[in-house]
PDB file of N, CA and C in Angstrom:
ATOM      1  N   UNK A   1       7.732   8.342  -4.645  1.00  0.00           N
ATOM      2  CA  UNK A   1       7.893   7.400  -3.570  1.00  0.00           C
ATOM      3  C   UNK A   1       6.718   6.423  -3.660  1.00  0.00           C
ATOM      4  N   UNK A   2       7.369   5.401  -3.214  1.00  0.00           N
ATOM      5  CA  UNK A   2       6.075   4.213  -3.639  1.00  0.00           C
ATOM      6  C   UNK A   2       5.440   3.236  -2.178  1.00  0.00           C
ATOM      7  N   UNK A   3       4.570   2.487  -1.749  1.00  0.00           N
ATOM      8  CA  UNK A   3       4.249   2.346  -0.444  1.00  0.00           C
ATOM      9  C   UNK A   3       3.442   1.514  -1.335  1.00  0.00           C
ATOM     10  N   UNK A   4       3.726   0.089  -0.445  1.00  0.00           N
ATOM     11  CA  UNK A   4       2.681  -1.291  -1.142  1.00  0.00           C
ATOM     12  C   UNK A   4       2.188  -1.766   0.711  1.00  0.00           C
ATOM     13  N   UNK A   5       0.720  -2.323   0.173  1.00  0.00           N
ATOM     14  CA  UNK A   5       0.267  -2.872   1.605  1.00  0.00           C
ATOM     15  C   UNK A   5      -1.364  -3.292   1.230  1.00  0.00           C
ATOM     16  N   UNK A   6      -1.984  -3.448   2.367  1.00  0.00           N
ATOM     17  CA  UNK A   6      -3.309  -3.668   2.582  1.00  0.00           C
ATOM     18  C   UNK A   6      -4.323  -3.336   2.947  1.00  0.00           C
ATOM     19  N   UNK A   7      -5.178  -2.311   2.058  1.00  0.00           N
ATOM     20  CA  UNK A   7      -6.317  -1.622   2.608  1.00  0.00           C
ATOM     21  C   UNK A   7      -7.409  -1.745   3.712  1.00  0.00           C
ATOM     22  N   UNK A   8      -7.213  -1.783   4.735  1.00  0.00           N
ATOM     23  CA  UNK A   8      -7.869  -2.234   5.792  1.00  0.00           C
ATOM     24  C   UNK A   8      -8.825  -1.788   6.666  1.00  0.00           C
ATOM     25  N   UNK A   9      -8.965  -0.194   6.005  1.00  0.00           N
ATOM     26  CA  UNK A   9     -10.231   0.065   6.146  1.00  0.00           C
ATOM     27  C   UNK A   9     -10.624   1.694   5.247  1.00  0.00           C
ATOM     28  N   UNK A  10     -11.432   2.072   5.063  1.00  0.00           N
ATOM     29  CA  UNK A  10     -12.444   3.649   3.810  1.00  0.00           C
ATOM     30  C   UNK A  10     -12.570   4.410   5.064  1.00  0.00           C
ATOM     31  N   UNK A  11     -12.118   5.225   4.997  1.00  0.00           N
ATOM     32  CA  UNK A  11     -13.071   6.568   5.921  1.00  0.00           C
ATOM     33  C   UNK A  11     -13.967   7.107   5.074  1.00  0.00           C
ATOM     34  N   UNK A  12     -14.911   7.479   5.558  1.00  0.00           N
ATOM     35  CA  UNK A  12     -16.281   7.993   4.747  1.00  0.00           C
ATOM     36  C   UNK A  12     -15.639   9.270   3.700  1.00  0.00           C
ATOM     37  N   UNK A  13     -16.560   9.236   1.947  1.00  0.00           N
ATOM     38  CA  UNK A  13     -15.612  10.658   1.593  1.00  0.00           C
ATOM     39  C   UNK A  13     -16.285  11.420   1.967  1.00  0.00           C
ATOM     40  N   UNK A  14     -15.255  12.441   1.622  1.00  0.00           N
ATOM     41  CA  UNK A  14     -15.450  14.028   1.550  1.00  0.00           C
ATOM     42  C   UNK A  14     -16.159  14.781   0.564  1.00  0.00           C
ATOM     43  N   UNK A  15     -16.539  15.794   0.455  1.00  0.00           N
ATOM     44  CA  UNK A  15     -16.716  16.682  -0.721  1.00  0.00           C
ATOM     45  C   UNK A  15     -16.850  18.223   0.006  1.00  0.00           C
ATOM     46  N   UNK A  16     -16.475  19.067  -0.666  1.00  0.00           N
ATOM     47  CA  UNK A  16     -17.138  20.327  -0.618  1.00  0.00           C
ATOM     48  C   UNK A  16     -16.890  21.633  -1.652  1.00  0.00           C
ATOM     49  N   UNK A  17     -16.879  22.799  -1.251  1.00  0.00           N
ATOM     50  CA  UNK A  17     -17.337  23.524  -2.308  1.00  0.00           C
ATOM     51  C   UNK A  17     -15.786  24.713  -1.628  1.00  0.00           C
ATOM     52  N   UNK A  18     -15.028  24.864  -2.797  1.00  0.00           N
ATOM     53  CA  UNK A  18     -14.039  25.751  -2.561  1.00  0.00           C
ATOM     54  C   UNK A  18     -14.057  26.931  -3.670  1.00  0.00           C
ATOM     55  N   UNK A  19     -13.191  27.667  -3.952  1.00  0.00           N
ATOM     56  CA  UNK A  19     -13.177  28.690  -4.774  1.00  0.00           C
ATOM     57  C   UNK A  19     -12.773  27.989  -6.309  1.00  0.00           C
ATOM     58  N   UNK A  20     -12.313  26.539  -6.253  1.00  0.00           N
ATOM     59  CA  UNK A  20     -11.761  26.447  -7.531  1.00  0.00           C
ATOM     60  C   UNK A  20     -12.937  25.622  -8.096  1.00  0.00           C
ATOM     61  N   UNK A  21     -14.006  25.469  -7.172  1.00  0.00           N
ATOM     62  CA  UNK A  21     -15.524  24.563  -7.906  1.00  0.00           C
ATOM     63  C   UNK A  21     -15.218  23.611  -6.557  1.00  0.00           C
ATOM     64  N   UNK A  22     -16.393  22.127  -7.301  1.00  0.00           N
ATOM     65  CA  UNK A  22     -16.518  21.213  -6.254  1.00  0.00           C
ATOM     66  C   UNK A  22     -14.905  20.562  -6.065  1.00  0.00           C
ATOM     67  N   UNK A  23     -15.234  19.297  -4.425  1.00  0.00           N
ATOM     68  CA  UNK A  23     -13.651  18.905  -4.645  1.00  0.00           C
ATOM     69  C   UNK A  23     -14.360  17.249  -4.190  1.00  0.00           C
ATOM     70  N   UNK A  24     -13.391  16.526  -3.894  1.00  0.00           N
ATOM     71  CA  UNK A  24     -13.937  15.770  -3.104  1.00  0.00           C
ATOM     72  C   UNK A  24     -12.987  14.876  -2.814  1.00  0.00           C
ATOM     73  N   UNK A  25     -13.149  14.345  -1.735  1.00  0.00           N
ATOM     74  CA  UNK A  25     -11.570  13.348  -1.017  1.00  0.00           C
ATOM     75  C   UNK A  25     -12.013  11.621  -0.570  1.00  0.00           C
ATOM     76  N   UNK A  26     -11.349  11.058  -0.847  1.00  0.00           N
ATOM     77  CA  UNK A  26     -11.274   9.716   0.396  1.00  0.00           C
ATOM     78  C   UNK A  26     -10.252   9.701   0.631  1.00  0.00           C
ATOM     79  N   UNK A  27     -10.246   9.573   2.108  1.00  0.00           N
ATOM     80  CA  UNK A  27      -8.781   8.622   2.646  1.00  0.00           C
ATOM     81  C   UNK A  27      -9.266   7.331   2.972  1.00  0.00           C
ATOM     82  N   UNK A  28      -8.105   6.670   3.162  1.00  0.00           N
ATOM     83  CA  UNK A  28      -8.453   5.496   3.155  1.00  0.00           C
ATOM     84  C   UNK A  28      -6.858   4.436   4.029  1.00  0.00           C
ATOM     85  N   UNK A  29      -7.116   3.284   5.103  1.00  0.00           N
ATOM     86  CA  UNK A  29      -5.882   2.993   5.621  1.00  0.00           C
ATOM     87  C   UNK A  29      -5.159   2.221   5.162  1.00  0.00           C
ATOM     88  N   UNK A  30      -3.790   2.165   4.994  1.00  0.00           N
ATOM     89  CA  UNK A  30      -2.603   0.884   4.280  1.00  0.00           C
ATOM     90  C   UNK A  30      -2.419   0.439   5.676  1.00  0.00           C
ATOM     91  N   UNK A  31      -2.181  -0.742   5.412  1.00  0.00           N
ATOM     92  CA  UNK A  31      -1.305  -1.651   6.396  1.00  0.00           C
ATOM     93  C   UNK A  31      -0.242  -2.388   5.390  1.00  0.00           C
ATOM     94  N   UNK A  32       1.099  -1.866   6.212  1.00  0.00           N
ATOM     95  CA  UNK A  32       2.757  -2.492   5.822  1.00  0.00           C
ATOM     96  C   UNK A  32       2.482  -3.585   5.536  1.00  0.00           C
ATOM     97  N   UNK A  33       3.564  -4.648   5.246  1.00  0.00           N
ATOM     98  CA  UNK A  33       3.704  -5.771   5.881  1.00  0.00           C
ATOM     99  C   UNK A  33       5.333  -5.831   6.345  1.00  0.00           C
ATOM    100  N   UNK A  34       5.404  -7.021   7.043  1.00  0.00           N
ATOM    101  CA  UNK A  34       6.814  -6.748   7.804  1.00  0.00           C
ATOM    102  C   UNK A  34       6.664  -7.476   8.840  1.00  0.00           C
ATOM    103  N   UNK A  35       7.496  -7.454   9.516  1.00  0.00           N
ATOM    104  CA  UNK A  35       7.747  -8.224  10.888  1.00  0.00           C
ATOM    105  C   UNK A  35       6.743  -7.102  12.175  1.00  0.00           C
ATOM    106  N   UNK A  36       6.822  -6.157  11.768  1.00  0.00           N
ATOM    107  CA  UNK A  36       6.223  -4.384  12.420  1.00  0.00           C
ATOM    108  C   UNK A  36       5.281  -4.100  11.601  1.00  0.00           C
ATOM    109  N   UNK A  37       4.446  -4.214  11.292  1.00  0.00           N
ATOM    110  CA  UNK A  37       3.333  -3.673  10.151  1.00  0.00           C
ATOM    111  C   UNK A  37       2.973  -2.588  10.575  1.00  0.00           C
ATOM    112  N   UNK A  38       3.018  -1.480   9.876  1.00  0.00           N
ATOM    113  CA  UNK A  38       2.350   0.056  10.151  1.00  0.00           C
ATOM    114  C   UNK A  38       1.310  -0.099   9.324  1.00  0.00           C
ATOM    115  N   UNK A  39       0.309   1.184  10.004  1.00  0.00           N
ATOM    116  CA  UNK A  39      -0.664   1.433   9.404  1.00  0.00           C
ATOM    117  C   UNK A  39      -0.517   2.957   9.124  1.00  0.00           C
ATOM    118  N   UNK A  40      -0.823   3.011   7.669  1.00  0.00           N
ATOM    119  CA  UNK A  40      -0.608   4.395   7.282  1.00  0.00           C
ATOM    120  C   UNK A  40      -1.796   5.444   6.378  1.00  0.00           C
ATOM    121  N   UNK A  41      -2.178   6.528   6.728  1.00  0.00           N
ATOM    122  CA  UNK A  41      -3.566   7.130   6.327  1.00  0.00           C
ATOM    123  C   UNK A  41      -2.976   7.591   4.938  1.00  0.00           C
ATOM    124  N   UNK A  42      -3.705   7.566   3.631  1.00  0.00           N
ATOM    125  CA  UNK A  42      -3.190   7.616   2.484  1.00  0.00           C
ATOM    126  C   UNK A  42      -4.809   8.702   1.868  1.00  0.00           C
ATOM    127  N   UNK A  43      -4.612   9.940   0.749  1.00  0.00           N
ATOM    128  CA  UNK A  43      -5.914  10.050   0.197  1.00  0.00           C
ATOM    129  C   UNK A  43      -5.845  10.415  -0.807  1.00  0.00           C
ATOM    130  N   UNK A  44      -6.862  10.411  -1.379  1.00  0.00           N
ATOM    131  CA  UNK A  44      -7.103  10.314  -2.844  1.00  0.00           C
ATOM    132  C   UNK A  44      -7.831  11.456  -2.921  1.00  0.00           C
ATOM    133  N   UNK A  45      -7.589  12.033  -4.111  1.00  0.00           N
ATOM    134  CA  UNK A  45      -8.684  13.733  -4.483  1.00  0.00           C
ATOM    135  C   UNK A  45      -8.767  13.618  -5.846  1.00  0.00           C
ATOM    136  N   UNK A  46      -9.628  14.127  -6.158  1.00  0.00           N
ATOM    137  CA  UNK A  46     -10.776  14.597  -7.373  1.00  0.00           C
ATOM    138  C   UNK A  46     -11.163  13.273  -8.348  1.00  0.00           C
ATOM    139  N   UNK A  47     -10.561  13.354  -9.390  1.00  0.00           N
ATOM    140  CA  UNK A  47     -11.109  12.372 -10.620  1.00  0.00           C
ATOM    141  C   UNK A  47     -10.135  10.533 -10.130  1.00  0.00           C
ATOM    142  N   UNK A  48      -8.923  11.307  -9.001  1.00  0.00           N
ATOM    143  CA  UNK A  48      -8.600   9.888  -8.706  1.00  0.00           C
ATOM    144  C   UNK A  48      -9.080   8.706  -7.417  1.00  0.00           C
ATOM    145  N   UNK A  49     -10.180   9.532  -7.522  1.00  0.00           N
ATOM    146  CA  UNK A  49     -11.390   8.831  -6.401  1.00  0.00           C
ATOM    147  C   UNK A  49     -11.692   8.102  -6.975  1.00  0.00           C
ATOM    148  N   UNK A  50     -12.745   8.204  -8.589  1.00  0.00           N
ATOM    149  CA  UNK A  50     -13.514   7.627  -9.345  1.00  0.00           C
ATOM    150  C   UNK A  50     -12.663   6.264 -10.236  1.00  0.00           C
ATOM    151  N   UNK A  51     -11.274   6.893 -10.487  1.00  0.00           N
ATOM    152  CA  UNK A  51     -10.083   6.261 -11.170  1.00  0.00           C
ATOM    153  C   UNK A  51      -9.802   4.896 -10.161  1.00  0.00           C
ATOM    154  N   UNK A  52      -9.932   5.093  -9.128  1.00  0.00           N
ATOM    155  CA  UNK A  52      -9.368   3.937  -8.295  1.00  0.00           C
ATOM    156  C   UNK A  52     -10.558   3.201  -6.911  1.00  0.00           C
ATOM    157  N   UNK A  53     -11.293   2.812  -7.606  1.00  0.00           N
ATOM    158  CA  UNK A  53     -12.630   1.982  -6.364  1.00  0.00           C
ATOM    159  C   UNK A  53     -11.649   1.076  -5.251  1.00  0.00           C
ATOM    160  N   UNK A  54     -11.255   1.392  -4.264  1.00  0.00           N
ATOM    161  CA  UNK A  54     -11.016   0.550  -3.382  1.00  0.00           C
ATOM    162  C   UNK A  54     -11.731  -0.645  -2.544  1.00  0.00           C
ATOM    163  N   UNK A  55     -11.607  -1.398  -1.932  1.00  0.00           N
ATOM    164  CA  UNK A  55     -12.434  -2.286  -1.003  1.00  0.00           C
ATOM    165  C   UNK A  55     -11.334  -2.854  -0.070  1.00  0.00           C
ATOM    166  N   UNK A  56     -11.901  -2.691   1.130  1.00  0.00           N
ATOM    167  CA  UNK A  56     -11.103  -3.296   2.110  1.00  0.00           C
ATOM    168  C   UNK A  56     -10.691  -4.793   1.892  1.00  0.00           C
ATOM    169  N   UNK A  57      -9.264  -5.033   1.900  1.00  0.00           N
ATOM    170  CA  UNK A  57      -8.698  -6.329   1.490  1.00  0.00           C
ATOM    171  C   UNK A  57      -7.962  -6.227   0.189  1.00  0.00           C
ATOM    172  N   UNK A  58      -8.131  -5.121  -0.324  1.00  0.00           N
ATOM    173  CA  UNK A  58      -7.236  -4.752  -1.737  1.00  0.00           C
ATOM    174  C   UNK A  58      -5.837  -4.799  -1.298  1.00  0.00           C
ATOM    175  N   UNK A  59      -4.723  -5.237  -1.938  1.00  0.00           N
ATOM    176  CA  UNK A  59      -3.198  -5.181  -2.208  1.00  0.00           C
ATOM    177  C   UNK A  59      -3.263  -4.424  -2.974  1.00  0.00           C
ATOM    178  N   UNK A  60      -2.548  -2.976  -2.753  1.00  0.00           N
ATOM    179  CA  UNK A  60      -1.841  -2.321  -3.637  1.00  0.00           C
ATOM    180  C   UNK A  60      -0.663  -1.816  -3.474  1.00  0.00           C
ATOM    181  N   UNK A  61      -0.275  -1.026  -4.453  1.00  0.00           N
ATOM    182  CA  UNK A  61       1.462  -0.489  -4.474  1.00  0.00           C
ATOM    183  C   UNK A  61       0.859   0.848  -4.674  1.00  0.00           C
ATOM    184  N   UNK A  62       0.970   2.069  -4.025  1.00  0.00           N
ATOM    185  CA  UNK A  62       0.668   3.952  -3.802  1.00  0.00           C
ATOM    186  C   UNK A  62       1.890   4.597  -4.136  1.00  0.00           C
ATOM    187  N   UNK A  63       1.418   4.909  -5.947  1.00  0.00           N
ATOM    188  CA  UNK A  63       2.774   6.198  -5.855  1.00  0.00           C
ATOM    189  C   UNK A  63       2.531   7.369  -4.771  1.00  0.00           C
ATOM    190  N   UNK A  64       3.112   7.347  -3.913  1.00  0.00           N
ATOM    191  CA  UNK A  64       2.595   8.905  -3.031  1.00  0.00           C
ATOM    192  C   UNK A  64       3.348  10.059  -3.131  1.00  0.00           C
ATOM    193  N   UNK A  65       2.797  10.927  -2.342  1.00  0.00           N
ATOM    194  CA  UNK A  65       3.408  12.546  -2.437  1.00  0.00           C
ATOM    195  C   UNK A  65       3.247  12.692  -0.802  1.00  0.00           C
ATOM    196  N   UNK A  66       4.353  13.122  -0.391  1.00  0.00           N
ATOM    197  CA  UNK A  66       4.461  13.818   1.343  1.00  0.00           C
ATOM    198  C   UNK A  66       4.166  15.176   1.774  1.00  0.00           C
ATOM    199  N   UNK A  67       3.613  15.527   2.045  1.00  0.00           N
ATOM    200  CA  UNK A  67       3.735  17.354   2.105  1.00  0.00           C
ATOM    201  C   UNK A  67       3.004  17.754   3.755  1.00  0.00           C
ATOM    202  N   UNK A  68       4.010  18.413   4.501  1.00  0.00           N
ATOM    203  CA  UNK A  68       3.435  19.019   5.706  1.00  0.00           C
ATOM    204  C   UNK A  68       2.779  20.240   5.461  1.00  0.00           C
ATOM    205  N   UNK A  69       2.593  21.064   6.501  1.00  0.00           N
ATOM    206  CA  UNK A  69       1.740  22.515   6.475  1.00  0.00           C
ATOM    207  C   UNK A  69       1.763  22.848   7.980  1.00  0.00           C
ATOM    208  N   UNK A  70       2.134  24.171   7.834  1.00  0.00           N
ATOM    209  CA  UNK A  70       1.794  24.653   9.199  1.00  0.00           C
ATOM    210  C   UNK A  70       0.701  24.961   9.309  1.00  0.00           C
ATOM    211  N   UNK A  71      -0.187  25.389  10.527  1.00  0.00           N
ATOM    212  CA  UNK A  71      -1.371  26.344  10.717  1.00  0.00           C
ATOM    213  C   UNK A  71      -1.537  26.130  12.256  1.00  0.00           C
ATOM    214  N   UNK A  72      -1.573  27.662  12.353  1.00  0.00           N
ATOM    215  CA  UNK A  72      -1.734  27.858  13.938  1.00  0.00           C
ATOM    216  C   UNK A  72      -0.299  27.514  14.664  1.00  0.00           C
ATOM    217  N   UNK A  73       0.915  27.133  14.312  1.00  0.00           N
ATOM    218  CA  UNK A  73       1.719  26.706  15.294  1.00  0.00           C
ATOM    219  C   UNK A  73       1.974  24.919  15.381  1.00  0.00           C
ATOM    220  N   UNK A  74       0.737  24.700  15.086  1.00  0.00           N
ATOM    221  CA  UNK A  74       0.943  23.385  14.890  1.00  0.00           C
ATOM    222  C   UNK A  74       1.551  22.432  13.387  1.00  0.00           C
ATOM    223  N   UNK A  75       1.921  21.490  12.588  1.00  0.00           N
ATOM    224  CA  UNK A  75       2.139  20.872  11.558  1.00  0.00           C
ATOM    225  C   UNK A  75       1.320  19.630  11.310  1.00  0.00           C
ATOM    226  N   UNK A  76       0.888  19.394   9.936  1.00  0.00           N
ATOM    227  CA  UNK A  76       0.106  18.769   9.681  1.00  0.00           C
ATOM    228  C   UNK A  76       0.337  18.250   8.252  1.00  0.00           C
ATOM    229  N   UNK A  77       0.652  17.055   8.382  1.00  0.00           N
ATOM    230  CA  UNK A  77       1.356  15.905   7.140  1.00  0.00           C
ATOM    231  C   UNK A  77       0.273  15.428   6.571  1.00  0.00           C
ATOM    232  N   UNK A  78       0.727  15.254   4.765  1.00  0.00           N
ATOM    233  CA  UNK A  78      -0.697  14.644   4.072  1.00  0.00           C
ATOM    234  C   UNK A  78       0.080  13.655   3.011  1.00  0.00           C
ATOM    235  N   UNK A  79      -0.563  12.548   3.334  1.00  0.00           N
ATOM    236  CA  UNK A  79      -0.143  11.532   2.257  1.00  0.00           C
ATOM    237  C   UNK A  79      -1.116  11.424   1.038  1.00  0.00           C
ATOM    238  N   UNK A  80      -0.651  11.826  -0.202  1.00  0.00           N
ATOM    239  CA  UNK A  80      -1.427  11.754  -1.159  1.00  0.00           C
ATOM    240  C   UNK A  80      -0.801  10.858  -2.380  1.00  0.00           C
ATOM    241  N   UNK A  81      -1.903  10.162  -2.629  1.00  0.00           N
ATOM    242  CA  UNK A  81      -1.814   9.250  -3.680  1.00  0.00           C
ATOM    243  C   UNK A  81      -1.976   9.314  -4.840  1.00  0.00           C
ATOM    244  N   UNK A  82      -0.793   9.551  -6.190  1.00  0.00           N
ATOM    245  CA  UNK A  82      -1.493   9.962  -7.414  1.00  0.00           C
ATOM    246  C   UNK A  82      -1.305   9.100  -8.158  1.00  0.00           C
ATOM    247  N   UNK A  83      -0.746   7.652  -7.423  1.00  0.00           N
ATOM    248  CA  UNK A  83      -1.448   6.564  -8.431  1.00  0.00           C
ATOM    249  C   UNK A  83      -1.439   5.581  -7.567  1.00  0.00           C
ATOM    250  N   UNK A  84      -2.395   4.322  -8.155  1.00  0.00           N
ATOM    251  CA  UNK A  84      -2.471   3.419  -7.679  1.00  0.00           C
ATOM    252  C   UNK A  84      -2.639   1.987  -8.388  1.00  0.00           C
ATOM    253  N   UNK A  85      -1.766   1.087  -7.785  1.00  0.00           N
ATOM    254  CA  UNK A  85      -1.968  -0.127  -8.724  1.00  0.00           C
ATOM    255  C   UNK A  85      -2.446  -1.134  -7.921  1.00  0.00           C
ATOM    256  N   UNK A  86      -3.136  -2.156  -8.726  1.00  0.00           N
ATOM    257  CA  UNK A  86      -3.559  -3.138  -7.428  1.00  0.00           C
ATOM    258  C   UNK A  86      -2.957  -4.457  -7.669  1.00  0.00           C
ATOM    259  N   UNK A  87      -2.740  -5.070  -6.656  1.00  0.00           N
ATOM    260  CA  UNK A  87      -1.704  -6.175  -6.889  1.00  0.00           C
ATOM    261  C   UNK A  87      -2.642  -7.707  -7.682  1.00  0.00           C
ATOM    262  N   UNK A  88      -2.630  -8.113  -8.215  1.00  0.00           N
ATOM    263  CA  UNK A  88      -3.248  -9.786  -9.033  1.00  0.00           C
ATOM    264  C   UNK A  88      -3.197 -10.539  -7.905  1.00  0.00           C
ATOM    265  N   UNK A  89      -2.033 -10.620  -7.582  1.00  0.00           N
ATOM    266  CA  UNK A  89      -2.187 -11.967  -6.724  1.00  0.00           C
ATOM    267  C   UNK A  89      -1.754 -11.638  -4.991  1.00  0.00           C
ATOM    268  N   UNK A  90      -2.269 -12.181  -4.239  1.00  0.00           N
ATOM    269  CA  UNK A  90      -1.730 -12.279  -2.920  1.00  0.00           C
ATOM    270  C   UNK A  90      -0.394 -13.069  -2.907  1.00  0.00           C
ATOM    271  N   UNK A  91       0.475 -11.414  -2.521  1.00  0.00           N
ATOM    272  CA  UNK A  91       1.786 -11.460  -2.044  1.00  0.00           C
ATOM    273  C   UNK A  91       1.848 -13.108  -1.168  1.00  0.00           C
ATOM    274  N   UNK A  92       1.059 -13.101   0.237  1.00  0.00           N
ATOM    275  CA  UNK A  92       1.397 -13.512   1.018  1.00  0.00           C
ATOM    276  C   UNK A  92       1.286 -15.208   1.076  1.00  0.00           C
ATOM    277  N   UNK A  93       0.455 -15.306  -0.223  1.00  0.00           N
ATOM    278  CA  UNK A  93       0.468 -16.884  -0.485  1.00  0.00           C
ATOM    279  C   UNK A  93       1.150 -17.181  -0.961  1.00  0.00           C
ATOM    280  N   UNK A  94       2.225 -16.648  -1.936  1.00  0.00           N
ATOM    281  CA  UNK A  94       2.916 -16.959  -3.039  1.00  0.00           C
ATOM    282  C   UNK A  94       4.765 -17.191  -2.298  1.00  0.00           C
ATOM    283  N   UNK A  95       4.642 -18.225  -1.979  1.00  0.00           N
ATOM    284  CA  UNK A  95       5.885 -18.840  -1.175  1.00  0.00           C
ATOM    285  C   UNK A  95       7.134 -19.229  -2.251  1.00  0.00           C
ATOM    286  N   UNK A  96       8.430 -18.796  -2.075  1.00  0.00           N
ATOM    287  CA  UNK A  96       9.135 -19.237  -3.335  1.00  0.00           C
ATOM    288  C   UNK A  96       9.420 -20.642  -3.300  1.00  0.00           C
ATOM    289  N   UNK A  97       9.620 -21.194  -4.546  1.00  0.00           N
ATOM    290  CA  UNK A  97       9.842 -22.825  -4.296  1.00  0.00           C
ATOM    291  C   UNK A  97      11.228 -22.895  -3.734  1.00  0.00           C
ATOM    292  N   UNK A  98      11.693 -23.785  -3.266  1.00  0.00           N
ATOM    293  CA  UNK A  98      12.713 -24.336  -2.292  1.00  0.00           C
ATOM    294  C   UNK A  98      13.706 -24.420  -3.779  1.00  0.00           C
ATOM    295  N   UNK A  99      15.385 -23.748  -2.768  1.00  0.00           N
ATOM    296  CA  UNK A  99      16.252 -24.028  -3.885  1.00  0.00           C
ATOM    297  C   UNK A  99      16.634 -25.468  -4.013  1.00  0.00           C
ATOM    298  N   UNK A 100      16.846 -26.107  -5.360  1.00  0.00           N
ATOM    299  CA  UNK A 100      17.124 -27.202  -5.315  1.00  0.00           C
ATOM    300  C   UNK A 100      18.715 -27.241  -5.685  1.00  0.00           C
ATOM    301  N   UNK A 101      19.293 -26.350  -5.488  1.00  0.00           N
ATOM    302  CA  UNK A 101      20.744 -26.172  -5.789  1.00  0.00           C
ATOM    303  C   UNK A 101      21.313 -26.889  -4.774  1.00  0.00           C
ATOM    304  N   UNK A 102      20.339 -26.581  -3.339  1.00  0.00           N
ATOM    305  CA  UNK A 102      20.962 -26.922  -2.387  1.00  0.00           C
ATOM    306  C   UNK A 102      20.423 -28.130  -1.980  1.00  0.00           C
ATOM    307  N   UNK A 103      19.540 -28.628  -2.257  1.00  0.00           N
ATOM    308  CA  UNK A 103      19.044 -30.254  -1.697  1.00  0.00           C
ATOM    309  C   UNK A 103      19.949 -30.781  -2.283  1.00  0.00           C
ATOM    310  N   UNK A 104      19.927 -32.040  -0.918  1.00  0.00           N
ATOM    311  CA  UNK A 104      20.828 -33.598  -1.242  1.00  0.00           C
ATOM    312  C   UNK A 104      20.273 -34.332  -2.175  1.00  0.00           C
ATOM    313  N   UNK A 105      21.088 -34.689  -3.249  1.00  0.00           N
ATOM    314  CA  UNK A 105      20.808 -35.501  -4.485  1.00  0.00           C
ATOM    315  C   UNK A 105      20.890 -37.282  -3.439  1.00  0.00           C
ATOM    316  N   UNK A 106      19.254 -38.021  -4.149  1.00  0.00           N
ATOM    317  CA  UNK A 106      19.626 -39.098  -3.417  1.00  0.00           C
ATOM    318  C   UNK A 106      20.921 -40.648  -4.130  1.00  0.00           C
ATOM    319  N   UNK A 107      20.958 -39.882  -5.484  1.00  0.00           N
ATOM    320  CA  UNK A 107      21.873 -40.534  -6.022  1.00  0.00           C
ATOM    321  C   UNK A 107      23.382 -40.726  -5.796  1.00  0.00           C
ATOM    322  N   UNK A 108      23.491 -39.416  -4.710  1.00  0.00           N
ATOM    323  CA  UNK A 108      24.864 -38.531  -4.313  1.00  0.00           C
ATOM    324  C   UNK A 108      25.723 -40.105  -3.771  1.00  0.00           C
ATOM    325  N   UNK A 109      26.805 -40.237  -4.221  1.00  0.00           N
ATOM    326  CA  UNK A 109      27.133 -40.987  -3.425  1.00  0.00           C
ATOM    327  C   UNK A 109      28.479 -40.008  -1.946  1.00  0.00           C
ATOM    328  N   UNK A 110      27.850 -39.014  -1.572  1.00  0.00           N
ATOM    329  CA  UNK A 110      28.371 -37.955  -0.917  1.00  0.00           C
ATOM    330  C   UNK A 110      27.598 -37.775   0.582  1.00  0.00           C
ATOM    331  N   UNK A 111      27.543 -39.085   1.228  1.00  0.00           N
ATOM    332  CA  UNK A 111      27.058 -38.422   2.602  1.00  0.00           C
ATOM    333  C   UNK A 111      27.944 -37.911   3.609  1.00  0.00           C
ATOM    334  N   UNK A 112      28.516 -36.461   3.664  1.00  0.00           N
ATOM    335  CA  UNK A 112      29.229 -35.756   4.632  1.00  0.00           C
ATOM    336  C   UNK A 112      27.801 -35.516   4.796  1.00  0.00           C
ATOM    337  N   UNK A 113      28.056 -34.697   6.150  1.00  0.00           N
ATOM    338  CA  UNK A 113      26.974 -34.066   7.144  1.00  0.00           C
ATOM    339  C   UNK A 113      27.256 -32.511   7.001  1.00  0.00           C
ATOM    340  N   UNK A 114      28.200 -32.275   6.350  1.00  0.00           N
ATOM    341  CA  UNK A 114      28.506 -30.707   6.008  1.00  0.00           C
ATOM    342  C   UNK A 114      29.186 -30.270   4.658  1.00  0.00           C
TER     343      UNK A 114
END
């Protein structure tokens, strides 16, 4: 599953010490785009911390992974990212040019109004 948007802000990382050696995490926030823009918590673990330097204002596209968990009664969803690409250019400047299929030719000798 794939999720493109705008990094808009780092939560401080993580690290600590588990049974399988060291670990270490960032999450970090997407913002949609859309008419509704969500903001969505996304994280990154081990060597794909180092693999992918973020900065707030990055465009990217997040292959992600979904996975809940129970504990205690309660459920608890984790968005994880095991790849990431970053976009070249800003989506949001890049306006398509106007079809010219449909502009009035001024040579037309065709002025209907429809």
């Amino acid at each position: 599953m794939e999720i493109t948007g705008t990094v808009v802000s780092l939560l401080p990382m993580q690290s600590g010490q588990g049974k399988n050696g060291t670990w270490k995490k960032q999450e970090f926030i997407l913002e949609t785009p859309g008419q509704y823009p969500k903001k969505v918590c996304l994280s990154l673990w081990g060597e794909k911390v180092d693999e992918n330097r973020l900065n707030p204002g990055d465009r990217i596209t997040a292959s992600i992974n979904i996975e809940s968990r129970e504990y205690n009664g309660r459920w608890y969803t984790d968005v994880r990212a095991w790849k990431i690409q970053k976009s070249t250019q800003d989506q949001r400047e890049m306006a398509p040019p106007p079809d010219q299929s449909f502009m009035p030719d001024s040579n037309s000798s065709d002025d209907l109004p429809f």
